[in-house]
Protein backbone atom coordinates (compact mmCIF):
# COMPACT_ATOMS: atom_id res chain seq x y z
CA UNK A 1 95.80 21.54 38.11
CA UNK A 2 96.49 25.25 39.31
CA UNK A 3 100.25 24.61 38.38
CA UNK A 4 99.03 24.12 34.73
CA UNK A 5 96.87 27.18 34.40
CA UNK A 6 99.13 29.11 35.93
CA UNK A 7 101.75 28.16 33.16
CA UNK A 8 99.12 28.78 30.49
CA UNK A 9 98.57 32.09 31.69
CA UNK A 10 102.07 32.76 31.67
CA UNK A 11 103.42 31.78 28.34
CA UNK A 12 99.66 33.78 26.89
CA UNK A 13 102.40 36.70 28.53
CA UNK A 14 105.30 35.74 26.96
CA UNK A 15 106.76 34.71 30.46
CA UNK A 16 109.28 32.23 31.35
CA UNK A 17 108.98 28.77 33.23
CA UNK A 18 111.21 26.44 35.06
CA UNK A 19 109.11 24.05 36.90
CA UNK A 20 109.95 21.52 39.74
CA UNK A 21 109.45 17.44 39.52
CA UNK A 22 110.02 14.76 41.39
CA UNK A 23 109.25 12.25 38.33
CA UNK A 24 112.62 12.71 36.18
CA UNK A 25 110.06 11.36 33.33
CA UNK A 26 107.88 14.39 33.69
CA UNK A 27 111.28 16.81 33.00
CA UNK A 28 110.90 18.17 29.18
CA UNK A 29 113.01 21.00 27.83
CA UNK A 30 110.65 23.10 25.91
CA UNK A 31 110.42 26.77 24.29
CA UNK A 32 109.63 29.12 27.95
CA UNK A 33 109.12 26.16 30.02
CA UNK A 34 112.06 24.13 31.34
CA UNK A 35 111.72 21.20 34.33
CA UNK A 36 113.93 20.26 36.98
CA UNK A 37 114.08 17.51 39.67
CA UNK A 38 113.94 17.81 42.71
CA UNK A 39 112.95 15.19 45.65
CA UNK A 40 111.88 17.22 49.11
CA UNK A 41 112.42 13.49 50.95
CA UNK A 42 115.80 13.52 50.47
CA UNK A 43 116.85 17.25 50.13
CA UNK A 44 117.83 16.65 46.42
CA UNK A 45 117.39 20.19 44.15
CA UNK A 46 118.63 20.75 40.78
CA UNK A 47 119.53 24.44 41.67
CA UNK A 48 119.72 25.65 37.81
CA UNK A 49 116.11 25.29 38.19
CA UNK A 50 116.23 28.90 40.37
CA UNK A 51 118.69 30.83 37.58
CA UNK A 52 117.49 33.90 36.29
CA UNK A 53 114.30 33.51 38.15
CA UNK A 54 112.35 36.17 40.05
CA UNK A 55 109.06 34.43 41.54
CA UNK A 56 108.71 30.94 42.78
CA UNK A 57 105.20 29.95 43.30
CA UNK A 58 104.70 26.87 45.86
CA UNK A 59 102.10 24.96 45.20
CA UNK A 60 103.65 21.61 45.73
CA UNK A 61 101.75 18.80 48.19
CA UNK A 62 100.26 15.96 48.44
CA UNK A 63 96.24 15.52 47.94
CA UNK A 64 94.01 16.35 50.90
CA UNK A 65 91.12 14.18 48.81
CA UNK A 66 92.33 10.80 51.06
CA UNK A 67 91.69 9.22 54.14
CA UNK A 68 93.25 10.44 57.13
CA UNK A 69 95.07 8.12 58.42
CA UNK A 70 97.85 8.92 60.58
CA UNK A 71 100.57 8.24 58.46
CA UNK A 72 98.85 10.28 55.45
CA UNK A 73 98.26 13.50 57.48
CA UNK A 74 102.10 13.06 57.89
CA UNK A 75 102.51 13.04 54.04
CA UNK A 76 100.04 15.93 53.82
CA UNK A 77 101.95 18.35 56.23
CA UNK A 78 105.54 16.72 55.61
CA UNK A 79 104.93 17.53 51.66
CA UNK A 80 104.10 21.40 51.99
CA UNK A 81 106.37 22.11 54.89
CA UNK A 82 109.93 20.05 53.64
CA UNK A 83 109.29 20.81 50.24
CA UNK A 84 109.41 24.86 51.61
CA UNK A 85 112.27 23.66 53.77
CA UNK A 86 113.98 22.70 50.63
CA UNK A 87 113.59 26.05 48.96
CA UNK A 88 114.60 28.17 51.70
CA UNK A 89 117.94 26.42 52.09
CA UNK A 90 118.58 26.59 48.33
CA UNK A 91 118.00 30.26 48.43
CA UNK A 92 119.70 30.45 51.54
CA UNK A 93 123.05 29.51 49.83
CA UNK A 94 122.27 32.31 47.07
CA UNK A 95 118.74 33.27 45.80
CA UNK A 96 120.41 35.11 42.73
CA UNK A 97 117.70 37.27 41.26
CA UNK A 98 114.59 35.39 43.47
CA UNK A 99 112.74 38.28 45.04
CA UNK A 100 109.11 37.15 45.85
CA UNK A 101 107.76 33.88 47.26
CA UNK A 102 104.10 33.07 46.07
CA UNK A 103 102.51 30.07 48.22
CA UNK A 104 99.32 28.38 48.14
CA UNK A 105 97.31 27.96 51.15
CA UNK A 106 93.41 27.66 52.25
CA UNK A 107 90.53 29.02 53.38
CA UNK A 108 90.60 26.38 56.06
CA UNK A 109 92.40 28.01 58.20
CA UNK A 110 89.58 30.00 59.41
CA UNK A 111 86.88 28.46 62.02
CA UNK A 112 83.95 26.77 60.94
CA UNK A 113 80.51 29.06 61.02
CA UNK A 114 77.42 30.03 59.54
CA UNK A 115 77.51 33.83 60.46
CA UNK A 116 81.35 35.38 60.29
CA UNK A 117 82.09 36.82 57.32
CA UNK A 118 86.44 35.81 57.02
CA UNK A 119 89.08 38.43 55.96
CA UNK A 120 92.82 38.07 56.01
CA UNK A 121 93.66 39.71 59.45
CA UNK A 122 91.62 37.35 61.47
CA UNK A 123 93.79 35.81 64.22
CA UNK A 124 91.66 32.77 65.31
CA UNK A 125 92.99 29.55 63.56
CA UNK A 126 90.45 26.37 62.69
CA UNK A 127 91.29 23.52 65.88
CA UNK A 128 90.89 21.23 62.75
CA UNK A 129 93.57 18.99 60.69
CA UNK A 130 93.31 21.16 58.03
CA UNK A 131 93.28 24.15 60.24
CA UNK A 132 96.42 23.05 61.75
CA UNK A 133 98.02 22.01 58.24
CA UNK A 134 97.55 25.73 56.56
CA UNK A 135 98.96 27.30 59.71
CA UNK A 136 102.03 25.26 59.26
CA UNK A 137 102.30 25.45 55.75
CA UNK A 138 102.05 29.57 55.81
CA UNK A 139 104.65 29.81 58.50
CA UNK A 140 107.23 28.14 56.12
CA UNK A 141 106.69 30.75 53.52
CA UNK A 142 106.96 33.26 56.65
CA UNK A 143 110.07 31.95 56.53
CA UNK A 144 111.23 33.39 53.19
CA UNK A 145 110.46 36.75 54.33
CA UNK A 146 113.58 36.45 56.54
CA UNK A 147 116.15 35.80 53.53
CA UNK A 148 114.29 39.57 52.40
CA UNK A 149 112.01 38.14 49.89
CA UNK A 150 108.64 39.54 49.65
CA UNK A 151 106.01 36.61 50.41
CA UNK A 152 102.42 36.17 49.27
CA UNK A 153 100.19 33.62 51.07
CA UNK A 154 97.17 32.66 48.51
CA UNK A 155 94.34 31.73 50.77
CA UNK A 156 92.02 29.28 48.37
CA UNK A 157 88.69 28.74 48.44
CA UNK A 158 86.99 25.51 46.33
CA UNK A 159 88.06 25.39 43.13
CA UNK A 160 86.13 24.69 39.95
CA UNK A 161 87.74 23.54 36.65
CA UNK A 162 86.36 21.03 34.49
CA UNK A 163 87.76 16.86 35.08
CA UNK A 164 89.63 17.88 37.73
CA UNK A 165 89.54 19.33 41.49
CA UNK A 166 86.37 18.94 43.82
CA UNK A 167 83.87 19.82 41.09
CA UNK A 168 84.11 16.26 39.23
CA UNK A 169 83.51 15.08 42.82
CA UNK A 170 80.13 17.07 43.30
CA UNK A 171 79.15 16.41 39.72
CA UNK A 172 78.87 12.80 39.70
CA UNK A 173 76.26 11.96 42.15
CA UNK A 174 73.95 14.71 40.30
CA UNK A 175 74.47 13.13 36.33
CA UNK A 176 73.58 9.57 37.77
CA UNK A 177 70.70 11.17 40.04
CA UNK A 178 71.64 10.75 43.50
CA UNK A 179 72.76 14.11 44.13
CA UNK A 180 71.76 16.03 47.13
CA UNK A 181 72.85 18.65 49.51
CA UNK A 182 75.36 17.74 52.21
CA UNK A 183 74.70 17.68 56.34
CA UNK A 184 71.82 20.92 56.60
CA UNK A 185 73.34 22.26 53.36
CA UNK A 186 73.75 25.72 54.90
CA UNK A 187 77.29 25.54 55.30
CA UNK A 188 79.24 28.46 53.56
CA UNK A 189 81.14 27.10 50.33
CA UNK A 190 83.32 29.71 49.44
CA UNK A 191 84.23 28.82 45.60
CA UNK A 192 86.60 30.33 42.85
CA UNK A 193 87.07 29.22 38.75
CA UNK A 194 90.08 27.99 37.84
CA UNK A 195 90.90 30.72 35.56
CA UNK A 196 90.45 33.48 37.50
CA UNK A 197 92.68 31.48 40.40
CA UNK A 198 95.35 31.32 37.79
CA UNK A 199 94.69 35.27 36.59
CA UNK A 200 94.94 36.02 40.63
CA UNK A 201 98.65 34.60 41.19
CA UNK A 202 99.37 36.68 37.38
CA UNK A 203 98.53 39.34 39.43
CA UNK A 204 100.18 38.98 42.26
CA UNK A 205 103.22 38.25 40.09
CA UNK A 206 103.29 40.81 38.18
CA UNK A 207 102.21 43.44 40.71
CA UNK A 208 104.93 42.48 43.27
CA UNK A 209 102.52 41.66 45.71
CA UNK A 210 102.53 40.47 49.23
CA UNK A 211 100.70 39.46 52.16
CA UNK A 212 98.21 37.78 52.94
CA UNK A 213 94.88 37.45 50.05
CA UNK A 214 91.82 35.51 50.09
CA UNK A 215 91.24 33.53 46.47
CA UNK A 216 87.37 33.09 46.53
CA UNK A 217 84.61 34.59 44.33
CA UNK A 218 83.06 37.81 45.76
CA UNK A 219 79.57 35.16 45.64
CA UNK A 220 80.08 32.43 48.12
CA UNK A 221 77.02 29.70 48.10
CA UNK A 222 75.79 27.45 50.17
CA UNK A 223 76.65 23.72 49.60
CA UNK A 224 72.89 23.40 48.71
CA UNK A 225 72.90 26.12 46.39
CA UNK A 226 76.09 24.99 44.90
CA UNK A 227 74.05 21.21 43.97
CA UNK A 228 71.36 23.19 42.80
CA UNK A 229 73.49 25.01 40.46
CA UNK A 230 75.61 22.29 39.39
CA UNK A 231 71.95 20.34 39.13
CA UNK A 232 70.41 23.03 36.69
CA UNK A 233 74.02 22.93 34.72
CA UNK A 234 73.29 19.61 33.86
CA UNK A 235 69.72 19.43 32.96
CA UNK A 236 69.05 17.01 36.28
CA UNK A 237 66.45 17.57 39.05
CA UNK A 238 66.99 16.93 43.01
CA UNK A 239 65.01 14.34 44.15
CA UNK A 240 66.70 12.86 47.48
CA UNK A 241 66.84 13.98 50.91
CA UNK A 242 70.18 15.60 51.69
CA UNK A 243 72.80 13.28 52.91
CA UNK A 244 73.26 13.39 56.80
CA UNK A 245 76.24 14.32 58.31
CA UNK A 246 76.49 11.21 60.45
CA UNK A 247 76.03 8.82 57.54
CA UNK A 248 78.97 10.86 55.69
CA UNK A 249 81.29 10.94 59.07
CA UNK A 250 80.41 7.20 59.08
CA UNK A 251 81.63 6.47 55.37
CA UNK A 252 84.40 9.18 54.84
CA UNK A 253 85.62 9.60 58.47
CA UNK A 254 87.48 12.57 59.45
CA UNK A 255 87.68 13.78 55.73
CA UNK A 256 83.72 14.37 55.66
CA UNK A 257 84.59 17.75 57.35
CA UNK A 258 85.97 18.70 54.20
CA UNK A 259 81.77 18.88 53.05
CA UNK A 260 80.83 20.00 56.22
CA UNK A 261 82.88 22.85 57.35
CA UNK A 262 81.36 26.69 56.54
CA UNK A 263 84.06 29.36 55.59
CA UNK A 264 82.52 32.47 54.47
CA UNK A 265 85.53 34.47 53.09
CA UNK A 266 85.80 37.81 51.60
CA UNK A 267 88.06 38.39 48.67
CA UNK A 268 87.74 42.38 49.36
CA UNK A 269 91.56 42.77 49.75
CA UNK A 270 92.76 41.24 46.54
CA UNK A 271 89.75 43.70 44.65
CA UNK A 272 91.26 46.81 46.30
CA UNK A 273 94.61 46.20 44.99
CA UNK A 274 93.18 46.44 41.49
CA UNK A 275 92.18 42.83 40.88
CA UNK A 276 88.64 42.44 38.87
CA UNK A 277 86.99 38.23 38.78
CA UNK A 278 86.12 37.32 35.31
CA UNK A 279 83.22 34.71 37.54
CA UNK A 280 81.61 36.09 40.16
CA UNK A 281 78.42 34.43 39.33
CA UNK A 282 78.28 30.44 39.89
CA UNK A 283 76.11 29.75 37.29
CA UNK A 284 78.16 32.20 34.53
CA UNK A 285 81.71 30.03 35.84
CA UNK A 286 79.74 26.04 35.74
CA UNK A 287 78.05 27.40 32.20
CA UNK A 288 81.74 28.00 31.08
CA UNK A 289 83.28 24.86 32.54
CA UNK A 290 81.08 22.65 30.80
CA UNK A 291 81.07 24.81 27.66
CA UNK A 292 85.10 23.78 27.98
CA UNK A 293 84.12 20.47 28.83
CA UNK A 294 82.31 19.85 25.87
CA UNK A 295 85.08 21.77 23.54
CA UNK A 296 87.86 19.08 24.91
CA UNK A 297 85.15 16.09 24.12
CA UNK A 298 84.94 17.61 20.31
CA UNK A 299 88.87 17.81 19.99
């Protein structure tokens, strides 16, 4: 999802693509966008896919949105952190013209509360899964910093886009009319468009930046403001009790933290290097996103 809009944005600048895929039927060879396989399980690269390139942005990992079993949070951390591992050694051998490293990461990383207000220099990591997964994904793009590269960690809040992400998720239960806040509701839900997550990395690209920078609308909501919102987007009205967290742990497991958690995150950082949202209002980006919605069903 972010891959794509971050190759639309791109080519809208004229600028040149090779992507990375581990499904050999996903590799096309088109005008400014070229694909390459690659397969982090077995430490297979096609290394033409790094020639005459100057940023490689990491995205690459399996889905949080499953349960967490064992074996998957495995998958989930062996997926961001080999798939790293894999770049680094590539480079390692000769990273050509490669002079920044852009990975994704998440607001997770901070603690769960109601009060602190997050920025990027805050020490204290989340004792959660996904606490523990960011921290080891961003110390494998640490890792790139040592081969000289400048390296950009792209802390993520929730991200809307229409069909696809968590916002299809939250959606649902409010079109059929079972919608309702989550747990109290009060919990911090720190959100960002899709567009202006792709114009962010743009940039960062194009600005040579590095670092650490929180991706997140200046306008964080609470989870019950965000159902409201996403309940007056769609013409519907509330009318159930909000679901309790116990009933949620019950059903989803460990996952339901996911809903549950509060990161209030700042996005001042990214603002003072120049950087201006297009949505910093959650009704002005859910307007647009079903404005898009309804463009797609027309087409």
């Amino acid at each position: 999802m972010i891959g794509s809009e971050i190759i639309r944005q791109c080519h809208e600048r004229n600028i040149a693509i090779n992507y990375l895929t581990t499904a050999k039927k996903k590799i096309e060879r088109l005008e400014n966008c070229l694909g390459f396989y690659w397969n982090p399980e077995t430490g297979e690269i096609d290394k033409g896919s790094l020639e005459g390139v100057g940023t490689i942005v990491h995205l690459a990992g399996n889905s949080i949105f499953t349960r967490w079993t064992k074996k998957n949070k495995k998958k989930i951390v062996d997926s961001r952190v080999k798939s790293a591992r894999l770049l680094y050694q590539a480079l390692q051998e000769n990273h050509g013209t490669v002079d920044h490293f852009i990975s994704a990461s998440g607001i997770s990383i901070y603690p769960s509360s109601y009060k602190k207000l997050y920025f990027e220099d805050e020490k204290e990591v989340a004792k959660t899964f996904l606490g523990e997964v960011v921290k080891n994904w961003e110390s494998a793009a640490d890792d790139f910093s040592d081969l000289g590269l400048r390296v950009a960690k792209i802390r993520t809040g929730i991200v809307l886009a229409q069909n696809e992400g968590a916002l299809p998720q939250m959606q649902r239960p409010v079109i059929y009319n079972i919608g309702s806040p989550l747990g109290s509701g009060k919990q911090w839900q720190s959100w960002i468009h899709l567009e202006d997550l792709g114009r962010l990395y743009l940039f960062i690209i194009e600005n040579g930046l590095e670092g650490v920078f929180n991706a997140a609308s200046p306008n964080p909501v609470t989870n019950e403001e965000l159902i409201q919102e996403i309940a007056k987007v769609e013409g519907k009205k509330l009318r159930l009790p909000n679901v309790p967290a116990f009933g949620m742990k019950l059903v989803m497991g460990e996952l339901a933290s996911m809903a549950l958690e509060s990161q209030l995150v700042a996005s001042r950082k990214i603002q003072e290097k120049g950087f201006k949202f297009k949505f910093i209002n959650l009704g002005n980006a859910l307007q647009d996103l079903k404005l898009k919605e309804k463009k797609l069903q027309v087409e």
